[in-house]
C-alpha atoms as a PDB file:
ATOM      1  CA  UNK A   1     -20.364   6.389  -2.392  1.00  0.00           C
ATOM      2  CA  UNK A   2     -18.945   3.147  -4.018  1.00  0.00           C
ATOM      3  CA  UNK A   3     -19.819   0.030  -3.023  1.00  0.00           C
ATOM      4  CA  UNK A   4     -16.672  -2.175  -2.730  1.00  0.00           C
ATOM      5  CA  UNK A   5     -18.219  -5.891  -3.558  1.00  0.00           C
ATOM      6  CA  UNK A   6     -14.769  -7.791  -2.879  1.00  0.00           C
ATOM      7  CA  UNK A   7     -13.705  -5.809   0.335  1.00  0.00           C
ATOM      8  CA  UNK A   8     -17.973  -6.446   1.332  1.00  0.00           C
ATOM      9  CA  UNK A   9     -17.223 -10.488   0.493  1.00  0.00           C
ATOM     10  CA  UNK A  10     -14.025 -10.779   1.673  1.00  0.00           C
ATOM     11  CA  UNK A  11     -14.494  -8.873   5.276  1.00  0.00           C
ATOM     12  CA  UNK A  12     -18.252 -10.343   5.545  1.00  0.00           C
ATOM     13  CA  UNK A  13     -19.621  -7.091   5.779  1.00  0.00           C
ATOM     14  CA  UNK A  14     -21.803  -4.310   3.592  1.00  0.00           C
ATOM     15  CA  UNK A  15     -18.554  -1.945   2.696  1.00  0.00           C
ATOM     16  CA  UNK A  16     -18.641   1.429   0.924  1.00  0.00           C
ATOM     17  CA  UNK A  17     -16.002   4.095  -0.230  1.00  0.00           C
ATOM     18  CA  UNK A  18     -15.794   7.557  -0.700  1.00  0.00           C
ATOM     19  CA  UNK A  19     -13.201  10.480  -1.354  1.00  0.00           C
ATOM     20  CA  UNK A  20     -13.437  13.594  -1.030  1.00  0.00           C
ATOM     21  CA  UNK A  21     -16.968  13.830  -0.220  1.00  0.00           C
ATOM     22  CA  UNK A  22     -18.149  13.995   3.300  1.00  0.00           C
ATOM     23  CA  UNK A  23     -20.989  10.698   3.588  1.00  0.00           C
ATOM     24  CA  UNK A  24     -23.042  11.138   6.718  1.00  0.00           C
ATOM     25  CA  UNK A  25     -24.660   7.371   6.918  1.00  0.00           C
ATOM     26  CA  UNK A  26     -25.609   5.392   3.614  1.00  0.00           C
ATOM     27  CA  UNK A  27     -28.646   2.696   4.330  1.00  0.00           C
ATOM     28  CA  UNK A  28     -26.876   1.152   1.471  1.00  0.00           C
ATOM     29  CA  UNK A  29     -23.635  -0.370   3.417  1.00  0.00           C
ATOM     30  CA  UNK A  30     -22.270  -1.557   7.216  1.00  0.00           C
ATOM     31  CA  UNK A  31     -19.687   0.577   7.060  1.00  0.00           C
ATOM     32  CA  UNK A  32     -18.013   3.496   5.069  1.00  0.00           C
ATOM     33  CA  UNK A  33     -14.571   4.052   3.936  1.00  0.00           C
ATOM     34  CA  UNK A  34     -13.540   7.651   4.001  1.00  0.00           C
ATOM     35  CA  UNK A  35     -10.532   8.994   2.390  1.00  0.00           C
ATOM     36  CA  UNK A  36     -10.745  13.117   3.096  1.00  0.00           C
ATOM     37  CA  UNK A  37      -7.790  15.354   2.580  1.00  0.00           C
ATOM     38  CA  UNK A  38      -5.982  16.162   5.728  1.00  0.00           C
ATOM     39  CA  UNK A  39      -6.749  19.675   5.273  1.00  0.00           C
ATOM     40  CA  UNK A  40     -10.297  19.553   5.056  1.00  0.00           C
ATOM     41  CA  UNK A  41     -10.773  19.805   9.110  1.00  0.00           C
ATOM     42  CA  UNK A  42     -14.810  20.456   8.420  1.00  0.00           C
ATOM     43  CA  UNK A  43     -15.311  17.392   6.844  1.00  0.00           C
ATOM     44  CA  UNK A  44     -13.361  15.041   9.166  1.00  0.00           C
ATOM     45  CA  UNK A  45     -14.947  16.795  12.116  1.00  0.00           C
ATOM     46  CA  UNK A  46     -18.430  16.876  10.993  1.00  0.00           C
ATOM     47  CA  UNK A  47     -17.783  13.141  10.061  1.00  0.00           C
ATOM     48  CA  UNK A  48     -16.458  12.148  13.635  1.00  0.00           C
ATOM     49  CA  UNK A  49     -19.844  13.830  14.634  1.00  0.00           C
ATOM     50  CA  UNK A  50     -21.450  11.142  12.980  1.00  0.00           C
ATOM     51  CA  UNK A  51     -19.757   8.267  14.240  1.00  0.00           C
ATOM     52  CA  UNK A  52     -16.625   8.149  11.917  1.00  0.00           C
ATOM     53  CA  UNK A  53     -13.336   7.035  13.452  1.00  0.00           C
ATOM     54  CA  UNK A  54     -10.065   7.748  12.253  1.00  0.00           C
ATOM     55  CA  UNK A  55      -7.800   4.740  11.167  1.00  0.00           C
ATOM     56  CA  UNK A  56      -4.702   5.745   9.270  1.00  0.00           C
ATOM     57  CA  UNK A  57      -2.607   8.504   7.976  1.00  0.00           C
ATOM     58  CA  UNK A  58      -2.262   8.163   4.005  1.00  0.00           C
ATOM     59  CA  UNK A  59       0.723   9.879   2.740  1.00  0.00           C
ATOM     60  CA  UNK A  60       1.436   9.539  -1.319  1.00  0.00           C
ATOM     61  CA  UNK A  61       4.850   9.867  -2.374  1.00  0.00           C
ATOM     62  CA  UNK A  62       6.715  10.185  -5.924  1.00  0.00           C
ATOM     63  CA  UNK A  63       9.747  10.623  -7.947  1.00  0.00           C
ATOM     64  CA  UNK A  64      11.218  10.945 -11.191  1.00  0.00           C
ATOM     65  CA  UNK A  65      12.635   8.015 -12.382  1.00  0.00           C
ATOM     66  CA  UNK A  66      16.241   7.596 -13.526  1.00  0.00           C
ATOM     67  CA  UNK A  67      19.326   5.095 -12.880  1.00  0.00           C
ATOM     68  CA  UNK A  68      19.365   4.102  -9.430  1.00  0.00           C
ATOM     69  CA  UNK A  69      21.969   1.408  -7.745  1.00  0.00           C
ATOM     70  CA  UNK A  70      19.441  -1.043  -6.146  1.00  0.00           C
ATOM     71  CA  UNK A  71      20.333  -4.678  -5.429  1.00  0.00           C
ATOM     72  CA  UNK A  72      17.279  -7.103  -6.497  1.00  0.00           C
ATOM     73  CA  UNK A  73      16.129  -9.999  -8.801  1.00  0.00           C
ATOM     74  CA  UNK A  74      12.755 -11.074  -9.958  1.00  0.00           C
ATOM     75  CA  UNK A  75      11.145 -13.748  -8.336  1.00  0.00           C
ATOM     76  CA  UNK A  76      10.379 -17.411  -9.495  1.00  0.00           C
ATOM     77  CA  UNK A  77       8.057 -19.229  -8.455  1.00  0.00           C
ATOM     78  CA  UNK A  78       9.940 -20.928  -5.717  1.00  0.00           C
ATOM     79  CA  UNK A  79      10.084 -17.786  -3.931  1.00  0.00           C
ATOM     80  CA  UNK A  80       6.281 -16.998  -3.556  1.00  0.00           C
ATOM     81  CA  UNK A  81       5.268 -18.712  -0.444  1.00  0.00           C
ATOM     82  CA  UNK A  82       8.087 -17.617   1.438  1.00  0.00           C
ATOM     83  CA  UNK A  83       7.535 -14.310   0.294  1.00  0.00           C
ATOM     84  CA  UNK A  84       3.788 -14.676   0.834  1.00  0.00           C
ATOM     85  CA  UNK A  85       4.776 -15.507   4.439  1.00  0.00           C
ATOM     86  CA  UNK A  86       6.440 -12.397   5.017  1.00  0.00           C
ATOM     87  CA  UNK A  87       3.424  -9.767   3.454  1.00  0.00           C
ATOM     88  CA  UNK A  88       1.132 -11.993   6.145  1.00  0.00           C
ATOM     89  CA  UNK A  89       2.809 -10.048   9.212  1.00  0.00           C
ATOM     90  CA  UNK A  90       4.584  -7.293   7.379  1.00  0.00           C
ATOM     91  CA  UNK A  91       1.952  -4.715   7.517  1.00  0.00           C
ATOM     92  CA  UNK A  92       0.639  -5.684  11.059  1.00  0.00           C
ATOM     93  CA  UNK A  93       0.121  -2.717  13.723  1.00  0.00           C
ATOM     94  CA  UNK A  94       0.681  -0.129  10.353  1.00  0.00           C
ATOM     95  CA  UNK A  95      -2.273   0.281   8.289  1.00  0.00           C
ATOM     96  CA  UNK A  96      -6.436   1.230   8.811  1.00  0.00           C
ATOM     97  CA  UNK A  97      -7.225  -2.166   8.604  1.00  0.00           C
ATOM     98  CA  UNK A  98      -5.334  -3.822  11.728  1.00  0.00           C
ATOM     99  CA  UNK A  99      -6.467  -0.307  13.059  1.00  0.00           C
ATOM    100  CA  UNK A 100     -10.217  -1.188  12.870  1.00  0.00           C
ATOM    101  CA  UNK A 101     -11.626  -2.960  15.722  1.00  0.00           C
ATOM    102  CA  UNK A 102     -14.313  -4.874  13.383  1.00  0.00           C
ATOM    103  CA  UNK A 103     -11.742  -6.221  11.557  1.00  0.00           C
ATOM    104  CA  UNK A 104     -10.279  -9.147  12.857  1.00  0.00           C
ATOM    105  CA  UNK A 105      -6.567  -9.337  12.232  1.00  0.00           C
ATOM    106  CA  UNK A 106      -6.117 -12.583  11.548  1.00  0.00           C
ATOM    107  CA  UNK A 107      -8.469 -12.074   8.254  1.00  0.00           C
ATOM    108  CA  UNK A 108      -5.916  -8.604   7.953  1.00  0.00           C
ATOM    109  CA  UNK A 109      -3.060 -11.131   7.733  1.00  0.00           C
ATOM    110  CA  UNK A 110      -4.572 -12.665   5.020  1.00  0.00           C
ATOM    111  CA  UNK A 111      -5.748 -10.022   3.164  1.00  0.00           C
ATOM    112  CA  UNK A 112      -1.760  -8.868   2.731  1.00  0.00           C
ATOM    113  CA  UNK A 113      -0.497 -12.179   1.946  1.00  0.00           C
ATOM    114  CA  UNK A 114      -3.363 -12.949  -0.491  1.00  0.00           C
ATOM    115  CA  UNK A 115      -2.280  -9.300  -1.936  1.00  0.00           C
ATOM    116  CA  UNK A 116       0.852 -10.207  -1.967  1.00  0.00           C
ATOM    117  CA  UNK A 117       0.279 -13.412  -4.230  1.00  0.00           C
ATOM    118  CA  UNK A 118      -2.267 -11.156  -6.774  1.00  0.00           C
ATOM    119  CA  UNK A 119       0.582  -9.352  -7.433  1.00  0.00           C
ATOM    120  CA  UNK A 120       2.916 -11.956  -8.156  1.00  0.00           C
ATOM    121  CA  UNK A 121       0.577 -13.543 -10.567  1.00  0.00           C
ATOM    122  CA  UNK A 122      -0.276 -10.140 -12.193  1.00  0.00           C
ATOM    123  CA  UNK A 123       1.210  -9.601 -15.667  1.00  0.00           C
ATOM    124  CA  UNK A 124       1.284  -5.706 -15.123  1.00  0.00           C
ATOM    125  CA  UNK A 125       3.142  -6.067 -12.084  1.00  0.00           C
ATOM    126  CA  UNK A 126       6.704  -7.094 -11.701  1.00  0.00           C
ATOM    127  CA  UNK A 127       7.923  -8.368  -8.102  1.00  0.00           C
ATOM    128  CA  UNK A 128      12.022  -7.818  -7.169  1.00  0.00           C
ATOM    129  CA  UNK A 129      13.475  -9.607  -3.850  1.00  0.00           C
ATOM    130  CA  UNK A 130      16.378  -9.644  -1.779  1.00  0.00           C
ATOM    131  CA  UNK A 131      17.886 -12.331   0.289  1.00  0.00           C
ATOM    132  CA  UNK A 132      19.901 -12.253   3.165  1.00  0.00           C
ATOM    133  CA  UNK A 133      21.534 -15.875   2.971  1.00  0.00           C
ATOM    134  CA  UNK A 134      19.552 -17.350   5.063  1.00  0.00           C
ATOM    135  CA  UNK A 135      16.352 -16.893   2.723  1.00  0.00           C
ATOM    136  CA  UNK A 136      13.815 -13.859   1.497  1.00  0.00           C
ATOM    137  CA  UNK A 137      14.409 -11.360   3.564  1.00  0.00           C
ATOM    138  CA  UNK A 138      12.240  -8.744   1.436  1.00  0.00           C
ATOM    139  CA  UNK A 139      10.422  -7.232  -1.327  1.00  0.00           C
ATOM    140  CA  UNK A 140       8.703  -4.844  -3.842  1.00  0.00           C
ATOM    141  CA  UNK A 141       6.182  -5.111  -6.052  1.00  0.00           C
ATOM    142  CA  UNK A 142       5.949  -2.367  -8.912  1.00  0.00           C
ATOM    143  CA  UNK A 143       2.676  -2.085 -11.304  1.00  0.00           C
ATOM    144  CA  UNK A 144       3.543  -0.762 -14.745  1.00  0.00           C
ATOM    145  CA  UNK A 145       1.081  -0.591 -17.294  1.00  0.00           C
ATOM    146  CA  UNK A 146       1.828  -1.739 -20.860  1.00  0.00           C
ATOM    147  CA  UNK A 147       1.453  -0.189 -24.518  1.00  0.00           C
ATOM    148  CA  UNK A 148       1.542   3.126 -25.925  1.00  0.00           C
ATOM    149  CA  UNK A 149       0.378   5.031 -23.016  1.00  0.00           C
ATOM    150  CA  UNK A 150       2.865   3.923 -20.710  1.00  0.00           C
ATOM    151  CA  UNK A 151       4.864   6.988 -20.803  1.00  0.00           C
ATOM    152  CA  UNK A 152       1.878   9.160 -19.693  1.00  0.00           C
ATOM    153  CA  UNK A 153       1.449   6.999 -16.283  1.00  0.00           C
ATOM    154  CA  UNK A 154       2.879   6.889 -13.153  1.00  0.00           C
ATOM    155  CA  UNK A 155       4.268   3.559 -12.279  1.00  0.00           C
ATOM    156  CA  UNK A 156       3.641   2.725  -8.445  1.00  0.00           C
ATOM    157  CA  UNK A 157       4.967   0.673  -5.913  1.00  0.00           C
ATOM    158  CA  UNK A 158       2.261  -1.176  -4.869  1.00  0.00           C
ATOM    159  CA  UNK A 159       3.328  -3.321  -1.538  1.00  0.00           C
ATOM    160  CA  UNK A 160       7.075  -3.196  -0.081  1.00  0.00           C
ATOM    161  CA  UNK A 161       8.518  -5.362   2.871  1.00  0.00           C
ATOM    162  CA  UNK A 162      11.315  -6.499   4.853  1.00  0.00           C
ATOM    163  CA  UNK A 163      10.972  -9.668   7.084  1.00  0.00           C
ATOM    164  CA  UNK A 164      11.285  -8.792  10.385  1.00  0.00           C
ATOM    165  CA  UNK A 165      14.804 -10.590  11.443  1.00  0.00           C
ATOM    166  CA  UNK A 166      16.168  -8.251   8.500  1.00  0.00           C
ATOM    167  CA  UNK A 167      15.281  -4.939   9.222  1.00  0.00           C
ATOM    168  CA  UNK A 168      17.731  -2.213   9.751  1.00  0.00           C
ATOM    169  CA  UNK A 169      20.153  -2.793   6.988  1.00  0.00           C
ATOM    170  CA  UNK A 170      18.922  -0.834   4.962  1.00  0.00           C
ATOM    171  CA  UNK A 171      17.568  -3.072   2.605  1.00  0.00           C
ATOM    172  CA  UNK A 172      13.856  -1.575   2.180  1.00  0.00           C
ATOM    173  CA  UNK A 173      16.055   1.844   0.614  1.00  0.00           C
ATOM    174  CA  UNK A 174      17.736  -0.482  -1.595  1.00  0.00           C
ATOM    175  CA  UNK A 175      14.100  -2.505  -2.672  1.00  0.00           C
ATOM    176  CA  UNK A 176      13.078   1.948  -3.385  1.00  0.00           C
ATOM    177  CA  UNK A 177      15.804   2.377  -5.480  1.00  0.00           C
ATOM    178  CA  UNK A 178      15.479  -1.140  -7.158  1.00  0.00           C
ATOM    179  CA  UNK A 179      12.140  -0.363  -8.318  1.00  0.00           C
ATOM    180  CA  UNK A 180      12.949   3.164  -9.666  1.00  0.00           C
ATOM    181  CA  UNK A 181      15.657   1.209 -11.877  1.00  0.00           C
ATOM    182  CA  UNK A 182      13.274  -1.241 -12.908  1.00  0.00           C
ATOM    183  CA  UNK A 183      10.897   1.380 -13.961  1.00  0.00           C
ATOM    184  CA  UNK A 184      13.412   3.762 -15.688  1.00  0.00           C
ATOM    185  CA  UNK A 185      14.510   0.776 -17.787  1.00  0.00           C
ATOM    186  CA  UNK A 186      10.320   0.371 -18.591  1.00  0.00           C
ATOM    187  CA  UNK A 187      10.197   3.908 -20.292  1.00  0.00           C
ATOM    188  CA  UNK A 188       8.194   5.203 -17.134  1.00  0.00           C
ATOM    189  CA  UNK A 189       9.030   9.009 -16.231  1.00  0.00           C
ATOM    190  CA  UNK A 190       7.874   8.885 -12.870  1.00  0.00           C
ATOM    191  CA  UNK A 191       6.915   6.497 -10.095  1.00  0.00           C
ATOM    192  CA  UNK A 192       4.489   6.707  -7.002  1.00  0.00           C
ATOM    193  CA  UNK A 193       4.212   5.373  -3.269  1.00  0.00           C
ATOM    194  CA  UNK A 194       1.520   5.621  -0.816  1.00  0.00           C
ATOM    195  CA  UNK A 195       1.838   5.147   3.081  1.00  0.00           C
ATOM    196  CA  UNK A 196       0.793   5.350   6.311  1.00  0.00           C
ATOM    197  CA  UNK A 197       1.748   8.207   8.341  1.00  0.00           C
ATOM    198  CA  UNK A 198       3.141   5.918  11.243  1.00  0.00           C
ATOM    199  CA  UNK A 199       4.905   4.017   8.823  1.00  0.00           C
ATOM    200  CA  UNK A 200       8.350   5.803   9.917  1.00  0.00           C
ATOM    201  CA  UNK A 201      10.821   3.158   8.395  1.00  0.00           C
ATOM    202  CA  UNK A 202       9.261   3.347   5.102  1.00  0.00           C
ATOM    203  CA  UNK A 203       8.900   7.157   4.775  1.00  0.00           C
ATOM    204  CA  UNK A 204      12.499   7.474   5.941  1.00  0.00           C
ATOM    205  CA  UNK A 205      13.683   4.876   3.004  1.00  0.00           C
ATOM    206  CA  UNK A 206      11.428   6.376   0.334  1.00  0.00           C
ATOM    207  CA  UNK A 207      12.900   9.740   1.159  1.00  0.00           C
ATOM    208  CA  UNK A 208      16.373   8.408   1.112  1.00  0.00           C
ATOM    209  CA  UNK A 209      15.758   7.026  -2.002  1.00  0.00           C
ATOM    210  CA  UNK A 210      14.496  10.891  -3.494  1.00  0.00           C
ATOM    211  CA  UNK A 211      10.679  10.517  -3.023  1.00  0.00           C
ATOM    212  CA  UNK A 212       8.946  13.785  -1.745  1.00  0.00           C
ATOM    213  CA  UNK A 213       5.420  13.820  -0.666  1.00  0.00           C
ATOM    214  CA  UNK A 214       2.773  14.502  -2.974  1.00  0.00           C
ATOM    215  CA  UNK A 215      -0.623  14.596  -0.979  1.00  0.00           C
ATOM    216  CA  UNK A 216      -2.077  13.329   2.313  1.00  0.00           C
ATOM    217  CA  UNK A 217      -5.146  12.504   3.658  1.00  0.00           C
ATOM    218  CA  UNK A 218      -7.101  10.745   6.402  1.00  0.00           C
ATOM    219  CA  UNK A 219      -8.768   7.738   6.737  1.00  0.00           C
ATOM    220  CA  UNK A 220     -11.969   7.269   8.563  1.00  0.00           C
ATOM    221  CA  UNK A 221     -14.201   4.486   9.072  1.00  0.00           C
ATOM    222  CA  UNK A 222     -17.612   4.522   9.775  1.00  0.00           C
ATOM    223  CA  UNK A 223     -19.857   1.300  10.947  1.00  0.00           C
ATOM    224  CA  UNK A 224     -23.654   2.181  11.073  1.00  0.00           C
ATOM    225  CA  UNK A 225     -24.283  -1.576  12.119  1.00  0.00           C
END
């Protein structure tokens, strides 16, 4: 198991991860991430023996990358707190960490909106928007990684949102399709998503925009204090 020192500092608590390897309680930590295959019934089952819980659904998706008709710009820095605003209640109700009772969601909020602003300050990531006229009204952030070996990595789409007045216009389809663009033009080949299995409006607009699913798997958590 890994110990995750800025997930332990930031949620106040002893924090460890694993994948793919079943942990049955770890002196070491409070509580233990665990990311199993969804296939691998023995190991969730032996682990909900144990005390594990299951939080989330993690679904990975990915595509070739190619020309794509997606209406976005980059972001300034004028855009960043209002965009910051939106990541702080995007994800809430979606993801294992609203999902875990220990976790209180106001420090989930700003986990997202602080992840939200790493990206926009990260030179390997590049951040596209759309507005609605009235404002933000959503989106993207894609990590690419520079040099030589670019063409051998995935890009990823690391966080995608749509505030909530905006949604059902279609616009987190057009974000998907903005960041395949963006990473065709970056000499990228393909391009990965991950997300949560009752994340329904994203899965629909990643699969509208040509993503198929690569892998899934479960999340558990286990607290031993």
């Amino acid at each position: 198991m890994k110990i995750q020192e800025w997930d332990s500092e930031f949620f106040g608590a002893r924090i460890g991860r694993a994948e793919h390897e079943p942990i049955i309680g770890d002196e070491r930590v409070d509580c233990a991430w665990l990311l199993i295959p969804a296939t691998d019934y023995e190991a969730i089952h032996t682990e909900e023996e144990f005390g594990a819980e299951f939080m989330d659904f993690r679904v990975e998706y990915a595509r070739e990358t190619g020309p794509e008709v997606g209406i976005a710009r980059p972001i300034t820095d004028h855009d960043v707190d209002d965009l910051a605003a939106i990541a702080r209640t995007a994800f809430r109700g979606l993801t294992r960490f609203y999902a875990d009772r220990r976790l209180p969601d106001e420090r989930c909020d700003d986990l997202y909106e602080g992840w939200f602003r790493e990206n926009a300050a990260d030179p390997n990531v590049e951040v596209l928007m759309v507005g609605d006229g009235g404002g933000p009204a959503g989106f993207v952030t894609v990590k690419m990684v520079p040099g030589p070996e670019a063409s051998d990595v995935p890009a990823s789409i690391v966080l995608i949102a749509v505030a909530e007045h905006a949604r059902g216009r279609g616009l987190g389809e057009n974000l998907t399709r903005a960041a395949v663009n963006l990473a065709h033009h970056a000499g990228f080949p393909r391009i990965s998503v991950v997300t949560q299995g009752c994340n329904i409006p994203s899965q629909r607009a990643f699969q509208a925009a040509g993503f198929r699913i690569e892998s899934s798997s479960v999340w558990l958590h286990n607290w031993y204090a």
